[in-house]
Protein backbone atom coordinates (compact mmCIF):
# COMPACT_ATOMS: atom_id res chain seq x y z
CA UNK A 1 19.54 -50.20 185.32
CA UNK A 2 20.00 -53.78 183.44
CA UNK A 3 23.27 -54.25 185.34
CA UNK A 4 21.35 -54.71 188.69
CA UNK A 5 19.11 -57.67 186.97
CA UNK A 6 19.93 -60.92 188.24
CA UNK A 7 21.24 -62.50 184.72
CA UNK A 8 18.77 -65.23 183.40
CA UNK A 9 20.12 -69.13 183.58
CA UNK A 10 19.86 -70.43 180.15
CA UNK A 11 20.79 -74.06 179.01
CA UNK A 12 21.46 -74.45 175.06
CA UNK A 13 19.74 -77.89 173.63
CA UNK A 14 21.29 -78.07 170.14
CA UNK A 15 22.36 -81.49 168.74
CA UNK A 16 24.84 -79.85 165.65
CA UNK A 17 28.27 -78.31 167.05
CA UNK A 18 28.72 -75.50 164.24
CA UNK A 19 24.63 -74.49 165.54
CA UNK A 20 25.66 -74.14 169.35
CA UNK A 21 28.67 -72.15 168.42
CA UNK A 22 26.65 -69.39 166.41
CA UNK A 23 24.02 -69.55 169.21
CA UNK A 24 27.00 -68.62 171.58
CA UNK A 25 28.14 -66.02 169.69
CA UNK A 26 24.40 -64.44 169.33
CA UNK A 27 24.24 -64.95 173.05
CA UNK A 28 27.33 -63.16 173.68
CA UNK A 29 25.48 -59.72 172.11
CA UNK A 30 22.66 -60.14 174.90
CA UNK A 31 22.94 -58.61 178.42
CA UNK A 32 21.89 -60.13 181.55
CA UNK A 33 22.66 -63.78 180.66
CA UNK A 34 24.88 -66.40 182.22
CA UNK A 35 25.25 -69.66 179.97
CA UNK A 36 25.01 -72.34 182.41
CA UNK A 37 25.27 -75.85 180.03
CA UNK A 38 24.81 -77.43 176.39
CA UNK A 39 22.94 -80.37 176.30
CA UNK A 40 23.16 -82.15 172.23
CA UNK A 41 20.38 -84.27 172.69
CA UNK A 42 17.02 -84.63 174.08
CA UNK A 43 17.62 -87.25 177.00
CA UNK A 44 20.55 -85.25 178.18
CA UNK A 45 18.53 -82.41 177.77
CA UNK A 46 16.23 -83.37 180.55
CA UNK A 47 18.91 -84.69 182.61
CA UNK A 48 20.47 -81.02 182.80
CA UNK A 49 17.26 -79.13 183.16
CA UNK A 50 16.78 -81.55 186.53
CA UNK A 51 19.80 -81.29 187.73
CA UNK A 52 20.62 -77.32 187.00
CA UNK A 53 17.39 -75.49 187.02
CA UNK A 54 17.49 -73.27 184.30
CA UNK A 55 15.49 -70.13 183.87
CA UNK A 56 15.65 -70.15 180.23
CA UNK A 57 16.23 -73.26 177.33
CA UNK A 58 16.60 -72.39 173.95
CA UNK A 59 15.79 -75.79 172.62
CA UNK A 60 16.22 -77.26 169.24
CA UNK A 61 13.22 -79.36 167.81
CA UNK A 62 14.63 -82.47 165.35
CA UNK A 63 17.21 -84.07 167.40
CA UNK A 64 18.11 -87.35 167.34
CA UNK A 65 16.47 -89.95 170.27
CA UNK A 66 14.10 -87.37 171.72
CA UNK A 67 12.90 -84.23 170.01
CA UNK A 68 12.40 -80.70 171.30
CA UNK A 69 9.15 -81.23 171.68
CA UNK A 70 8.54 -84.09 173.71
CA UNK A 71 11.12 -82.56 175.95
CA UNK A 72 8.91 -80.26 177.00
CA UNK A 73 5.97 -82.51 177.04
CA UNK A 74 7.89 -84.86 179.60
CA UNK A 75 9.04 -81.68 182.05
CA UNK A 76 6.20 -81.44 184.40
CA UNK A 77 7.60 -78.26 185.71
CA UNK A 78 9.42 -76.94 182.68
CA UNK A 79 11.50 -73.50 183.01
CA UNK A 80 10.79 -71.18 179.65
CA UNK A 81 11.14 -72.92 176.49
CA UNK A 82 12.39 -71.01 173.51
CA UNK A 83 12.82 -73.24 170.29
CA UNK A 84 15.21 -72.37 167.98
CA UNK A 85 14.63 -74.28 164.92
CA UNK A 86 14.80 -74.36 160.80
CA UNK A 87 11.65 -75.53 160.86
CA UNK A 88 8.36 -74.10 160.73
CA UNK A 89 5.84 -76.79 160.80
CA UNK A 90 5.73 -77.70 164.58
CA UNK A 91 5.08 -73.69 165.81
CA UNK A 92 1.19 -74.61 166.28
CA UNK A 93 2.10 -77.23 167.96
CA UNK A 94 4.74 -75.07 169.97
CA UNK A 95 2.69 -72.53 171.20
CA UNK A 96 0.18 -75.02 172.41
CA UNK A 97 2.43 -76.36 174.81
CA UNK A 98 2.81 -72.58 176.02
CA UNK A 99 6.32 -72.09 174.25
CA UNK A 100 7.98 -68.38 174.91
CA UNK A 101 8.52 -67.92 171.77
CA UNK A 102 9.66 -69.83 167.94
CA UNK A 103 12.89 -68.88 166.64
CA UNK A 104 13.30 -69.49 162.84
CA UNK A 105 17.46 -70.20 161.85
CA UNK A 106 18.57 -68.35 161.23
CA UNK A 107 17.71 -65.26 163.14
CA UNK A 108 19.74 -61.87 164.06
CA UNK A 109 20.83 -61.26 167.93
CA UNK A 110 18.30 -58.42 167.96
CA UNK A 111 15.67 -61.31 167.62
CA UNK A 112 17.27 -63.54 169.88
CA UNK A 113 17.50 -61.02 172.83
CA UNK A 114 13.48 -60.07 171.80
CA UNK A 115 12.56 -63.26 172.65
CA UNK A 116 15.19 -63.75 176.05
CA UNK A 117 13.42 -60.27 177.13
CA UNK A 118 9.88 -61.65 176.64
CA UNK A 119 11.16 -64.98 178.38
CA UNK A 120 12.89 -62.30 181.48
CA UNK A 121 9.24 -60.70 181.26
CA UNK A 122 7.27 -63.95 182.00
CA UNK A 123 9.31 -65.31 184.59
CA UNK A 124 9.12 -61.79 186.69
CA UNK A 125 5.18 -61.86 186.12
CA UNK A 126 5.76 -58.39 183.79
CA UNK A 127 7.72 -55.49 183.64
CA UNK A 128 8.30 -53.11 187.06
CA UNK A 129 7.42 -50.12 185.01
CA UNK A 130 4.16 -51.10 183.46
CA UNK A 131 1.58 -48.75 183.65
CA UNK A 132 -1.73 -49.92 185.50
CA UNK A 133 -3.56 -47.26 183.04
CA UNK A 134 -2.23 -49.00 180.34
CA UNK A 135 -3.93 -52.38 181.31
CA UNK A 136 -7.56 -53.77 181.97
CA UNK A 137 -8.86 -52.46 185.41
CA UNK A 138 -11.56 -55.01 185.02
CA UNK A 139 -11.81 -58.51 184.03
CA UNK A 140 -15.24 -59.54 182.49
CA UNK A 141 -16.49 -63.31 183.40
CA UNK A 142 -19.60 -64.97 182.67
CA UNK A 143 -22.35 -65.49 184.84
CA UNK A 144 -24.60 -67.47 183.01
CA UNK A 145 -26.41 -66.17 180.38
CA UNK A 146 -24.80 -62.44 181.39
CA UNK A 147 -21.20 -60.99 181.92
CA UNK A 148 -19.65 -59.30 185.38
CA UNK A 149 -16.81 -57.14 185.16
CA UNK A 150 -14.76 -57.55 188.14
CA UNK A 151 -12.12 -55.33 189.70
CA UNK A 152 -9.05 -56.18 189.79
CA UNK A 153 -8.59 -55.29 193.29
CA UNK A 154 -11.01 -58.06 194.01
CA UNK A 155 -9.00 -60.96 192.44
CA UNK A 156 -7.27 -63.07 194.46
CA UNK A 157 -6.17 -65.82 191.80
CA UNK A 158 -6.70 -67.24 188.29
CA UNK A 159 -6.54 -70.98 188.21
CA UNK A 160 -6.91 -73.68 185.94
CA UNK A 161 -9.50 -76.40 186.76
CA UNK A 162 -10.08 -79.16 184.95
CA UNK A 163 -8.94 -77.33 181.60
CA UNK A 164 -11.06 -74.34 182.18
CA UNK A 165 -9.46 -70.82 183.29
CA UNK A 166 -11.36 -69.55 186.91
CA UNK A 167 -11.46 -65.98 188.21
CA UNK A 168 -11.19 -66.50 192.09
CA UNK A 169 -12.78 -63.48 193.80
CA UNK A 170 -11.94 -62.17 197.61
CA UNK A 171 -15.69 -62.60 198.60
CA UNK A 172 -15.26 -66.64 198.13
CA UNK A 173 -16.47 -66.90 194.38
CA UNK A 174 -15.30 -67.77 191.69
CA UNK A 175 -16.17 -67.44 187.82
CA UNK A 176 -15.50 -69.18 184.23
CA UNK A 177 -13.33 -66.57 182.04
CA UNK A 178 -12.80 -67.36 178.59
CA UNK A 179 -8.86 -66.64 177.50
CA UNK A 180 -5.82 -68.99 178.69
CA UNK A 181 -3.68 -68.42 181.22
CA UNK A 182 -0.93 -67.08 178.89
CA UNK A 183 -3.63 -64.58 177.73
CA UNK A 184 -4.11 -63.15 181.06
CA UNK A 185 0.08 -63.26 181.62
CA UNK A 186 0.06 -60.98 178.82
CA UNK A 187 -2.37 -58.15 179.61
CA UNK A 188 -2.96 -58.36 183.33
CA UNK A 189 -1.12 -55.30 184.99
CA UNK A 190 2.59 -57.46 185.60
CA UNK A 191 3.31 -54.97 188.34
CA UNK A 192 0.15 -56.99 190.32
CA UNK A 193 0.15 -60.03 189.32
CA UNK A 194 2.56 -63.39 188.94
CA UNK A 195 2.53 -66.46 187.52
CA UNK A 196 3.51 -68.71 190.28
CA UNK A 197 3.31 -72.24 188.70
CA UNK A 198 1.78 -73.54 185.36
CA UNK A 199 -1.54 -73.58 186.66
CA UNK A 200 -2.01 -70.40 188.90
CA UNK A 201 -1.74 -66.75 188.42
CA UNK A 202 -2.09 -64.66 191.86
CA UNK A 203 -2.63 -61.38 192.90
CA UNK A 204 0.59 -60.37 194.73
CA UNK A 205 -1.15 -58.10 197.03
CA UNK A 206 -2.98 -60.97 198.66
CA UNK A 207 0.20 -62.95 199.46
CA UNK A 208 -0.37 -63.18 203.15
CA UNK A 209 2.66 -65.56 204.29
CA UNK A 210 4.73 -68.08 202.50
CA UNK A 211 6.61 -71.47 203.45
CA UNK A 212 9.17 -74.13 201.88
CA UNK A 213 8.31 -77.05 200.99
CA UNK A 214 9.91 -80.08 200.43
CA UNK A 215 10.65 -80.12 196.64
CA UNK A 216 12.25 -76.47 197.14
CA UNK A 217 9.04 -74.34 196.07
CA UNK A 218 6.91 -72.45 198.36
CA UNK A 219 3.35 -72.72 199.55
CA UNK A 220 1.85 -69.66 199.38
CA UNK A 221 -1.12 -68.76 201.70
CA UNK A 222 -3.51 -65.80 199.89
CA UNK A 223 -6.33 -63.98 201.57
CA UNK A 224 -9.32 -65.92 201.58
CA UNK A 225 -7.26 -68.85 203.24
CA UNK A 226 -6.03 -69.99 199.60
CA UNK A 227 -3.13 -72.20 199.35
CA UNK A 228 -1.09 -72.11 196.04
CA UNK A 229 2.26 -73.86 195.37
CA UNK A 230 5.16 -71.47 194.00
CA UNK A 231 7.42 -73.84 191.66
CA UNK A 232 10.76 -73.94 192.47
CA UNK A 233 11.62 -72.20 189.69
CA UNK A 234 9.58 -69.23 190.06
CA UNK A 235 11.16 -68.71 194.05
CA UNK A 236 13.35 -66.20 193.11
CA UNK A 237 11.49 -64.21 190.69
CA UNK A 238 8.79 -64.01 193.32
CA UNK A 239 11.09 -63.15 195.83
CA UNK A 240 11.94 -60.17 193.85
CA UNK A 241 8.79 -59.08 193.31
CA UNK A 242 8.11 -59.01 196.80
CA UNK A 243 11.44 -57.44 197.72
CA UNK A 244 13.01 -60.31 199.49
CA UNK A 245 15.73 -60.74 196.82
């Protein structure tokens, strides 16, 4: 069954020579990859994300000119961002800026391909064989002093306003939830929903059509007369999902 996945895109961001090597090797152990560049500093780093649209980086933190993480602070669109690193003082500061995961050096291939799968996971919106029993069938939101549960049937997206997460519901309204977006990527059945850009998670049963646009994403038009934009680098893994691949 793996050999019919579309292999994941991954640039390696790793300023010291004898460190990309091993990282090549550990790679090599993985299935369901293609290694499409090495970038050995930050700068360049962002130069070959632009330019070749990876699905994946695995992404060094101290390198000279630009570190890891103001990479990913400057990538207004960035793909998944694994950080593979000797250092464990920046993961807080990782995860905040909604990092796949924090690879400690050195680490095994078995942890390595952990984290590629979890990266493969989040890009498809979840697994095609999760279990709807085995996830919430209700989300609970506030409604102000007391707490709805709402159906999941009846979402149409989850969007980020002004900093706060919003439950958008198929009769119009919408509701303050209290986790993150990453929160809800992680329990929300992945089978229904999809993470179409950094701000947006939609209910891919209420996709109604879907156009280009001009930077290569879509616009997505969602029942309720909802437009959403589809980064470019979520097209194909959407495409999938809806059997268009």
């Amino acid at each position: 069954m793996n050999s019919m996945r579309a292999p994941l895109r991954i640039l390696i961001v790793e300023d010291e020579p004898l460190a990309r090597d091993r990282l090549k090797r550990l790679l090599a152990n993985v299935d369901d990859i293609e290694i499409i560049g090495e970038a050995t500093n930050g700068r360049e780093a962002l130069t070959l994300i632009e330019s070749s649209d990876p699905d994946v980086v695995l992404l060094d933190i101290q390198m000279p000119d630009l570190d890891g993480l103001r990479v990913l602070e400057a990538l207004d669109d960035p793909p998944a961002i694994i950080f593979s690193t000797a250092h464990d003082r920046y993961a807080l500061k990782a995860f905040d800026l909604e990092a796949v995961d924090y690879l400690l050096k050195p680490y095994s291939s078995e942890r390595l391909g952990r984290a590629i799968e979890r990266a493969r996971r989040l890009l498809s919106g979840g697994s095609e064989i999760d279990s709807d029993q085995a996830k919430p069938m209700r989300i609970p939101v506030e409604r102000g002093a007391s707490v709805e549960f709402v159906p999941i049937d009846e979402i149409v997206l989850f969007s980020v306003i002004d900093g706060f997460v919003f439950l958008h519901r198929q009769d119009g309204n919408r509701y303050l939830c209290n986790k993150t977006l990453r929160e809800f990527e992680d329990t929300l059945p992945g089978n229904r929903f999809f993470r179409i850009n950094r701000q947006a998670i939609a209910s891919l049963g209420v996709i109604e059509s879907y156009k280009p646009n001009r930077e290569g994403g879509l616009i997505v038009r969602l029942k309720g007369g909802i437009e959403q934009t589809v980064s470019r680098r979520r097209v194909r893994h959407l495409r999938a999902r809806l059997g268009l691949a």
